[in-house]
Protein backbone atom coordinates (compact mmCIF):
# COMPACT_ATOMS: atom_id res chain seq x y z
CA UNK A 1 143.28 127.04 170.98
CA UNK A 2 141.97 130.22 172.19
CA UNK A 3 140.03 130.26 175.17
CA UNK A 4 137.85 133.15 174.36
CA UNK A 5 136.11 131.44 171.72
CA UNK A 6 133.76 128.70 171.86
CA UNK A 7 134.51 125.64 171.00
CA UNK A 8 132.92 124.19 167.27
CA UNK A 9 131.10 120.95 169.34
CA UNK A 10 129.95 123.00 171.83
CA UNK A 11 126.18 123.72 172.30
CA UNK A 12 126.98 127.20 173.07
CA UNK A 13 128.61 127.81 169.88
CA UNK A 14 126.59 130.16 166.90
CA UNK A 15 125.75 128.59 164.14
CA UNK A 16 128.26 128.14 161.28
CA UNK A 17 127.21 130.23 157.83
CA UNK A 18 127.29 126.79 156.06
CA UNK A 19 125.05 124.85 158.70
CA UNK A 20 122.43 128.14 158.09
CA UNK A 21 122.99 127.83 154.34
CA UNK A 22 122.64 124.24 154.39
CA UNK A 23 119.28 124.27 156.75
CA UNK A 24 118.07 126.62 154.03
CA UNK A 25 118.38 124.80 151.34
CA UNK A 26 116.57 121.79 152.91
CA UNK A 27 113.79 123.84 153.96
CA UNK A 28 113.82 125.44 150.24
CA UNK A 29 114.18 121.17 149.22
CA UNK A 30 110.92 120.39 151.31
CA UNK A 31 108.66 123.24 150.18
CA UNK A 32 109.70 122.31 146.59
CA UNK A 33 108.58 118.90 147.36
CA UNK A 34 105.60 120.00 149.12
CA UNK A 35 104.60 122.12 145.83
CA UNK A 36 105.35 119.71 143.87
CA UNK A 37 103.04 117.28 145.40
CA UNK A 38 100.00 120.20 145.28
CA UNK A 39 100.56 120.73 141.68
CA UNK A 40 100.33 116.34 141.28
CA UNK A 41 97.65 116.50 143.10
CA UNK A 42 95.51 118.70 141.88
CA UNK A 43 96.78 117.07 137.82
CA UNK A 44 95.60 113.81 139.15
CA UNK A 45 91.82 115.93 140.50
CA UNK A 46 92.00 117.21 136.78
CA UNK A 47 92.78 113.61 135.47
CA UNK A 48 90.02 112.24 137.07
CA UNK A 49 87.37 114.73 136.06
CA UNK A 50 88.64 114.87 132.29
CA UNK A 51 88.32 110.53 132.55
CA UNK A 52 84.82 111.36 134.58
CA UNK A 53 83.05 113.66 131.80
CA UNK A 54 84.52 111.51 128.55
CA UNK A 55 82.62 108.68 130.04
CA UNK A 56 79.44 110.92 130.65
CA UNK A 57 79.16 112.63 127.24
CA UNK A 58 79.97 108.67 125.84
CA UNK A 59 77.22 107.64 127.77
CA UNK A 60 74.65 110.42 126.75
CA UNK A 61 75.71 110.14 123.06
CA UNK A 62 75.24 106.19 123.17
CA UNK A 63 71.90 106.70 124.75
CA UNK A 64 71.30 109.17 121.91
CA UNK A 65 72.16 108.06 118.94
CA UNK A 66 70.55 105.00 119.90
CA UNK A 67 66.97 106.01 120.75
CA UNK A 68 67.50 107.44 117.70
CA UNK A 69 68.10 104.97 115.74
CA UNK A 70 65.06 102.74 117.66
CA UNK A 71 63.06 105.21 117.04
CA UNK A 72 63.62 107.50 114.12
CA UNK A 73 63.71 104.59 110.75
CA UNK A 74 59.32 103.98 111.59
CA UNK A 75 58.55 107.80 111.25
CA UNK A 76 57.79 109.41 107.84
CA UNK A 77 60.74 112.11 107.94
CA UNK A 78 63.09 108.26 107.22
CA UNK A 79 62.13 108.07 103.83
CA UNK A 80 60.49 111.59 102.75
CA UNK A 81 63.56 113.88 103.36
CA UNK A 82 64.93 116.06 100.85
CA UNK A 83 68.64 114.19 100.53
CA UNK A 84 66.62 110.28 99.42
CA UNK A 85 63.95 112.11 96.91
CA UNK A 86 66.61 112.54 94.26
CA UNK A 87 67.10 108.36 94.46
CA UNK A 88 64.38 106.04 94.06
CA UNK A 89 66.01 103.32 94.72
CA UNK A 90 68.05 104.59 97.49
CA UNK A 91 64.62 105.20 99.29
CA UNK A 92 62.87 102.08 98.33
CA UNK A 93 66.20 100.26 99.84
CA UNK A 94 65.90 102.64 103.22
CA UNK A 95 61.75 101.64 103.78
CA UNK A 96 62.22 98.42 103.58
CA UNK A 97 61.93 96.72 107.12
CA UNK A 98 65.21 94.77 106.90
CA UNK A 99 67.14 98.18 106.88
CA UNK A 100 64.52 99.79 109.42
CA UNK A 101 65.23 96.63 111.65
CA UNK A 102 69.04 96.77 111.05
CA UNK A 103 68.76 100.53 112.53
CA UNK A 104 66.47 99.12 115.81
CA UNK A 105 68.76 96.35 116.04
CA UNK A 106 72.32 98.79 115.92
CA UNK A 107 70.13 101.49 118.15
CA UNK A 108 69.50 98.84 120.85
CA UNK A 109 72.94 97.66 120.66
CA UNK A 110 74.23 101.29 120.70
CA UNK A 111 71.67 101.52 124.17
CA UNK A 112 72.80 98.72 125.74
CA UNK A 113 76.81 99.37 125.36
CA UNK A 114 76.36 103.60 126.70
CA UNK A 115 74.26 101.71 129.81
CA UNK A 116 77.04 98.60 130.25
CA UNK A 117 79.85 101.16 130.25
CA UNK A 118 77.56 103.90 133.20
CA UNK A 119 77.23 100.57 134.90
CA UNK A 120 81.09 98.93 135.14
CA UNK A 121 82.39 102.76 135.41
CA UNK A 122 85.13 102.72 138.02
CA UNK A 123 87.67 105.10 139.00
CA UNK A 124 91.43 104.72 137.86
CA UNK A 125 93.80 104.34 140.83
């Protein structure tokens, strides 16, 4: 062993090239990691706003379509609109108040189920 030289163990020996390559690579390792866990989160931010606005426009087109439906089959556009004046019947059938209270009753139901869903709304883990 050469006395000039350091010893490997010793504290005052340089670093070896493969200790410096391998220190890299964990640093390179833990940034990758690091972006890794940026880009997750920021999928799971865009998760949760994509699940966050589905249940909003479900709740606003519930809510619609059933005021709608309450209100819409007792005013005179129901019945006189272009589409039923071609059949009779058709119309007759659409003015009668079992099919006007079928609409209320669907419209309320529609109401009730965009409301339930605004009201048990709860984040995914």
């Amino acid at each position: 062993m050469d006395p000039n030289l350091p010893a490997a163990n010793s504290p005052a020996a340089p670093p070896s090239d493969a200790h410096a390559a391998q220190t890299e690579s964990a640093t390179a390792i833990l940034e990758m990691q690091e972006g890794q866990q940026k880009e997750a989160r920021r999928i799971g931010i865009l998760q949760r706003w994509v699940y966050r606005s589905s249940v909003f426009f479900f709740v606003l087109l519930s809510a619609t379509a059933g005021v709608l439906l309450v209100i819409l089959p007792w005013t005179p556009e129901w019945t006189d609109n272009y589409l039923l004046l071609s059949f009779p019947w058709l119309r007759t059938f659409f003015a009668s108040g079992f099919f006007r209270g079928v609409c209320n009753g669907l419209g309320l139901l529609d109401i009730w189920i965009g409301f339930w869903e605004a009201f048990h709304y709860h984040e995914p883990n």
